[in-house]
N, C-alpha and C. Protein backbone atom coordinates (compact mmCIF):
# COMPACT_ATOMS: atom_id res chain seq x y z
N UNK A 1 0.84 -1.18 0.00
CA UNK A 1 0.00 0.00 0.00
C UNK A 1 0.88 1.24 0.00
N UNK A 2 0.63 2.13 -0.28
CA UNK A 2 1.34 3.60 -0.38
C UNK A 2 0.16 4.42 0.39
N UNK A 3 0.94 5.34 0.98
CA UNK A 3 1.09 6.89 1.35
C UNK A 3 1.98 7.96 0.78
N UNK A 4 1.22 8.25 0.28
CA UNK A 4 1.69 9.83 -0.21
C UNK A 4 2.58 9.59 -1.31
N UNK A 5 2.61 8.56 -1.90
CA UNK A 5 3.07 7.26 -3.28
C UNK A 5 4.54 7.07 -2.65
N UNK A 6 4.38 6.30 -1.76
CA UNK A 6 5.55 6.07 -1.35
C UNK A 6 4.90 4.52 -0.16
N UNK A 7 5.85 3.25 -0.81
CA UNK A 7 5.21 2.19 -0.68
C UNK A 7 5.69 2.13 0.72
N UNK A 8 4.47 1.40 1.95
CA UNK A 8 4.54 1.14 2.85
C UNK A 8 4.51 0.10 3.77
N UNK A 9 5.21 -0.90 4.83
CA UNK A 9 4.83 -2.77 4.83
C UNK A 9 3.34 -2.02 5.72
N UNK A 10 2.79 -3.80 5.71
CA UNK A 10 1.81 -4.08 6.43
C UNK A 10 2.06 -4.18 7.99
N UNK A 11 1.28 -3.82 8.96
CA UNK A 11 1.83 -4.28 10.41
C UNK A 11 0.76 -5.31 10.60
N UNK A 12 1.03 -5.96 11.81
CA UNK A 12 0.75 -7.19 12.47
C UNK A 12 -0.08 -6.59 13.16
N UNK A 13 -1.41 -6.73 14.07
CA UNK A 13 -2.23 -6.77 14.98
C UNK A 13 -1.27 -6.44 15.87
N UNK A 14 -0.70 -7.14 16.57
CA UNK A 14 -0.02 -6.55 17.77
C UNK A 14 0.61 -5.72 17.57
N UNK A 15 1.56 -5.29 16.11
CA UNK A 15 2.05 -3.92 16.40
C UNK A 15 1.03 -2.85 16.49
N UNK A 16 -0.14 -3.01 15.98
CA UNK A 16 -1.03 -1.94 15.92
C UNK A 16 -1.54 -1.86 17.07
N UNK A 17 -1.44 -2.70 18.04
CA UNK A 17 -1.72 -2.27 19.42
C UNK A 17 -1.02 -1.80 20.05
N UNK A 18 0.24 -2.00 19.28
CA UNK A 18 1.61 -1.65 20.68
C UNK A 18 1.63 -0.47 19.95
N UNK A 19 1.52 0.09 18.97
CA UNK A 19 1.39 1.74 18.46
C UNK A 19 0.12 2.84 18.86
N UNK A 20 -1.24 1.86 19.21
CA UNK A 20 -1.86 2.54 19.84
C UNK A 20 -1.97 2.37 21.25
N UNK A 21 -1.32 1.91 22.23
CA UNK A 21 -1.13 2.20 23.44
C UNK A 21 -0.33 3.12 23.35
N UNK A 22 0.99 3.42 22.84
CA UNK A 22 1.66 4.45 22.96
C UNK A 22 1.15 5.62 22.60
N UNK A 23 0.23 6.00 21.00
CA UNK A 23 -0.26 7.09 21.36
C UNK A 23 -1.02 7.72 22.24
N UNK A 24 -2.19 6.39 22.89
CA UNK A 24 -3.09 6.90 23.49
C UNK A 24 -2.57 7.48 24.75
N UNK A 25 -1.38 7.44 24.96
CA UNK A 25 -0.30 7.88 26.20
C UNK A 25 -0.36 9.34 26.33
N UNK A 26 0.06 9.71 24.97
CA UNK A 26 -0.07 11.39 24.65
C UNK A 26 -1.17 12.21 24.85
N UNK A 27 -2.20 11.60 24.84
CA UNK A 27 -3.53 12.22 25.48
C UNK A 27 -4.17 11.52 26.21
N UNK A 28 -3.63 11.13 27.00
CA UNK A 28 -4.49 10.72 28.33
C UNK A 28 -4.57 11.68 29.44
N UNK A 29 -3.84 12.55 29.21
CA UNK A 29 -3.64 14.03 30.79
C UNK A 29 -4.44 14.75 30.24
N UNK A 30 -5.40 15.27 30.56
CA UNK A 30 -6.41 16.08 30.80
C UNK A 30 -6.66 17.12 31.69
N UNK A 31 -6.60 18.03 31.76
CA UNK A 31 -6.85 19.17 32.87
C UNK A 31 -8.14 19.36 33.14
N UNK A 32 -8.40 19.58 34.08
CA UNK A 32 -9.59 19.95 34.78
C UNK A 32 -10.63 20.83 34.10
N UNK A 33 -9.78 21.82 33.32
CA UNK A 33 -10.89 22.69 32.56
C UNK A 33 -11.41 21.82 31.34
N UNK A 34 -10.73 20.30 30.87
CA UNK A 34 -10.91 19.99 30.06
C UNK A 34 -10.29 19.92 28.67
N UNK A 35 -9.02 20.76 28.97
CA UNK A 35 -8.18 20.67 27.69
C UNK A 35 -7.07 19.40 27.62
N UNK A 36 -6.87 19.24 26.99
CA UNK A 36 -5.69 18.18 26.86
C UNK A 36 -4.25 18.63 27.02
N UNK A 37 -3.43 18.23 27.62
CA UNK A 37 -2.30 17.87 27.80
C UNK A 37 -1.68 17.03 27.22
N UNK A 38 -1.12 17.56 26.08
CA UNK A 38 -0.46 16.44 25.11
C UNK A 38 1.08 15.82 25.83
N UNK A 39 1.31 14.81 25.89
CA UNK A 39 3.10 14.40 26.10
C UNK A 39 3.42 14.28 24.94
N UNK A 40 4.14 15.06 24.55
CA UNK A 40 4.85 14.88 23.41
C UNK A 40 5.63 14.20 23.25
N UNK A 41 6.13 13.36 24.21
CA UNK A 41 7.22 12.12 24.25
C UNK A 41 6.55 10.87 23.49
N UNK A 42 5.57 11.09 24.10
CA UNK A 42 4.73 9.56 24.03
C UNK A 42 4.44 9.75 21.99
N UNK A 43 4.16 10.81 22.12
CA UNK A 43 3.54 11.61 20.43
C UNK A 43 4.44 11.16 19.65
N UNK A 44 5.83 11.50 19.99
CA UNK A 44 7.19 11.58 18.90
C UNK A 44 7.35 10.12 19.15
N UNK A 45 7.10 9.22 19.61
CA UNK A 45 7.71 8.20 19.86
C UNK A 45 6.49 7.38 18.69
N UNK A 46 5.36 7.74 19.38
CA UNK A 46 4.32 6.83 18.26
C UNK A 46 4.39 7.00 16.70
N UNK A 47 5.11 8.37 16.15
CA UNK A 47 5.28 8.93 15.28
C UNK A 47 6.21 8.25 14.53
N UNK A 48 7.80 7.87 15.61
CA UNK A 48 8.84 7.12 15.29
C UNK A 48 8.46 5.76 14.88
N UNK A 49 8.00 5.33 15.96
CA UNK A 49 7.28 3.78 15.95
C UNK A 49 6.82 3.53 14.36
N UNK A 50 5.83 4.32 13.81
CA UNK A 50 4.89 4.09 12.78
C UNK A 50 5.91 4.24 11.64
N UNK A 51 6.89 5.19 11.52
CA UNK A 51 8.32 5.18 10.20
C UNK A 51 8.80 3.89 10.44
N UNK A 52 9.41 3.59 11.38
CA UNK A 52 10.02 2.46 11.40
C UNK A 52 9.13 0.39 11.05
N UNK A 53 7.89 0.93 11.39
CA UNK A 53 7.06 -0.14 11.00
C UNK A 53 6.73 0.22 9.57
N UNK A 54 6.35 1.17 8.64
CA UNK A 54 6.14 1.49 7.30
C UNK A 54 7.49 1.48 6.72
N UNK A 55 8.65 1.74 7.16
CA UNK A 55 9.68 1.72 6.36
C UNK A 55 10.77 0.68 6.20
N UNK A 56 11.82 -0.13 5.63
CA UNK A 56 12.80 -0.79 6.37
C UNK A 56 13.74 0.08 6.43
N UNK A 57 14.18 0.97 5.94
CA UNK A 57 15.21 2.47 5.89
C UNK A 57 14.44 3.73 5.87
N UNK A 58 14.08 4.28 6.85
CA UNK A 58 13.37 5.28 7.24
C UNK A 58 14.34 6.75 6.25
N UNK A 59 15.61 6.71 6.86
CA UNK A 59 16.51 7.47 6.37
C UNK A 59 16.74 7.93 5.17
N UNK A 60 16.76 6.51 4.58
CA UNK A 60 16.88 7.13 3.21
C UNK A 60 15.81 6.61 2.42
N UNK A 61 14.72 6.55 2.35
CA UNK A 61 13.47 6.82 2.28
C UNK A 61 12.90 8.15 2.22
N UNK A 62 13.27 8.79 3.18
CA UNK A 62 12.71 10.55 3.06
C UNK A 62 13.90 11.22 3.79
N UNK A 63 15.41 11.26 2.84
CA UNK A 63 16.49 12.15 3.36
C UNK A 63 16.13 12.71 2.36
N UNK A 64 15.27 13.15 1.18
CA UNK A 64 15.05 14.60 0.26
C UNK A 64 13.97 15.25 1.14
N UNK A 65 13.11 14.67 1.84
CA UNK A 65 12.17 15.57 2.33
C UNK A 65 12.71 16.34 3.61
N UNK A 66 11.78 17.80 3.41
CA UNK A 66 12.15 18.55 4.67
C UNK A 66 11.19 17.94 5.84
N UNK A 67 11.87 18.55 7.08
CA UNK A 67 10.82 18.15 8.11
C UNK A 67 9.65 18.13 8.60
N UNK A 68 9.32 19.18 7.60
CA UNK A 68 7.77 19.48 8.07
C UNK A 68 7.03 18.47 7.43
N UNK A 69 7.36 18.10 5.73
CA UNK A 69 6.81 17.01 4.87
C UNK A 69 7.17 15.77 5.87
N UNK A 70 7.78 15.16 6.75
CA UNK A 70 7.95 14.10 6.71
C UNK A 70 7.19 13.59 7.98
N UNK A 71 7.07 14.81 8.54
CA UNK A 71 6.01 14.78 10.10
C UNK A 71 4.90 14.75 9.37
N UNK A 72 4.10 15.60 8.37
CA UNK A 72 3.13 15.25 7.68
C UNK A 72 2.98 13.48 7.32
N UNK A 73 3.90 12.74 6.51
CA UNK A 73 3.94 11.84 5.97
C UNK A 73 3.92 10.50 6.94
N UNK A 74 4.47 11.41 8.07
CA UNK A 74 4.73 10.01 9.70
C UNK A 74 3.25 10.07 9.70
N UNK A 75 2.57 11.58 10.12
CA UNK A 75 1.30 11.44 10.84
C UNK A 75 0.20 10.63 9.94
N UNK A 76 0.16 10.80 8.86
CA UNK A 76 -0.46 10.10 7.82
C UNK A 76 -0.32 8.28 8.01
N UNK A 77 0.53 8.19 7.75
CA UNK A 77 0.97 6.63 8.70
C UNK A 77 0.68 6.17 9.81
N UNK A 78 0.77 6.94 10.30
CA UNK A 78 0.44 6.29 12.01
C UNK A 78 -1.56 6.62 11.95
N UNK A 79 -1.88 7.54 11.38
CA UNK A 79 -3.38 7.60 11.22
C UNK A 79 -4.11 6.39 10.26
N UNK A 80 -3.25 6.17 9.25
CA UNK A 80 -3.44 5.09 8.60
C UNK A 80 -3.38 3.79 9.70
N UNK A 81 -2.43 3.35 10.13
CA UNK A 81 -1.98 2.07 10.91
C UNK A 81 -2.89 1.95 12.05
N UNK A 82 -3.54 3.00 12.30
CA UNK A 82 -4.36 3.12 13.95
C UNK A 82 -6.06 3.39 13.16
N UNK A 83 -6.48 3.02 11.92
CA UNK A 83 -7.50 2.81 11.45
C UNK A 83 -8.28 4.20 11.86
N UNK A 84 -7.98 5.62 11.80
CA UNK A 84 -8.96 6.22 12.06
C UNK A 84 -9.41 7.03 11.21
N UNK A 85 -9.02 6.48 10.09
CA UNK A 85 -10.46 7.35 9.04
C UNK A 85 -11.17 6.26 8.87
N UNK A 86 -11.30 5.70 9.65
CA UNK A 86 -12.70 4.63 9.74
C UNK A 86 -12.96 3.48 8.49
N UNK A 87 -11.42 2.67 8.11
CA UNK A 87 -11.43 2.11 7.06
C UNK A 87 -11.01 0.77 7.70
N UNK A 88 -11.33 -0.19 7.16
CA UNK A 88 -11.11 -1.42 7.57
C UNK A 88 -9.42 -1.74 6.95
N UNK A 89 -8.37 -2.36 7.63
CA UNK A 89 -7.40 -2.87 6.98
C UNK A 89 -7.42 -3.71 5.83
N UNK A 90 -6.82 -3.51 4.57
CA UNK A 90 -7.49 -4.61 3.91
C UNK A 90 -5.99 -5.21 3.40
């Protein structure tokens, strides 16, 4: 499958769990008024997680892209891999 035409592997059930426990890490703190408290540790890490499961060379895979394209291209992945535009894996 591709993202953003750039071919990506399949993950396993359990990685897709072990990628969404970690994000769901990043927003689990909540403040009282109700806003979220993002950890951005937990964020960058699920972000990492999802390149390294879509890619076997992350590096040189997207060493032409700048950083902002490639945080785009992680988040796209990891939204893909964690099923939430509401699409079944196929």
């Amino acid at each position: 499958m591709k993202i953003q035409n750039i071919e990506i592997k399949e993950i396993t059930f359990a990685q897709e769990r072990e990628l969404y426990n970690v994000y769901k890490r990043a927003y689990t703190n909540t403040l009282e008024d109700g806003k979220i408290n993002i950890d951005w540790d937990s964020h960058d890490k699920a972000i990492a997680m999802a390149l390294d499961y879509a890619l076997d060379n992350p590096e040189d895979v997207l060493k032409d892209m700048k950083h902002p394209e490639i945080d785009k291209f992680a988040q796209d992945v990891l939204m893909f891999y964690l099923r939430v535009d509401n699409e079944k894996k196929t």
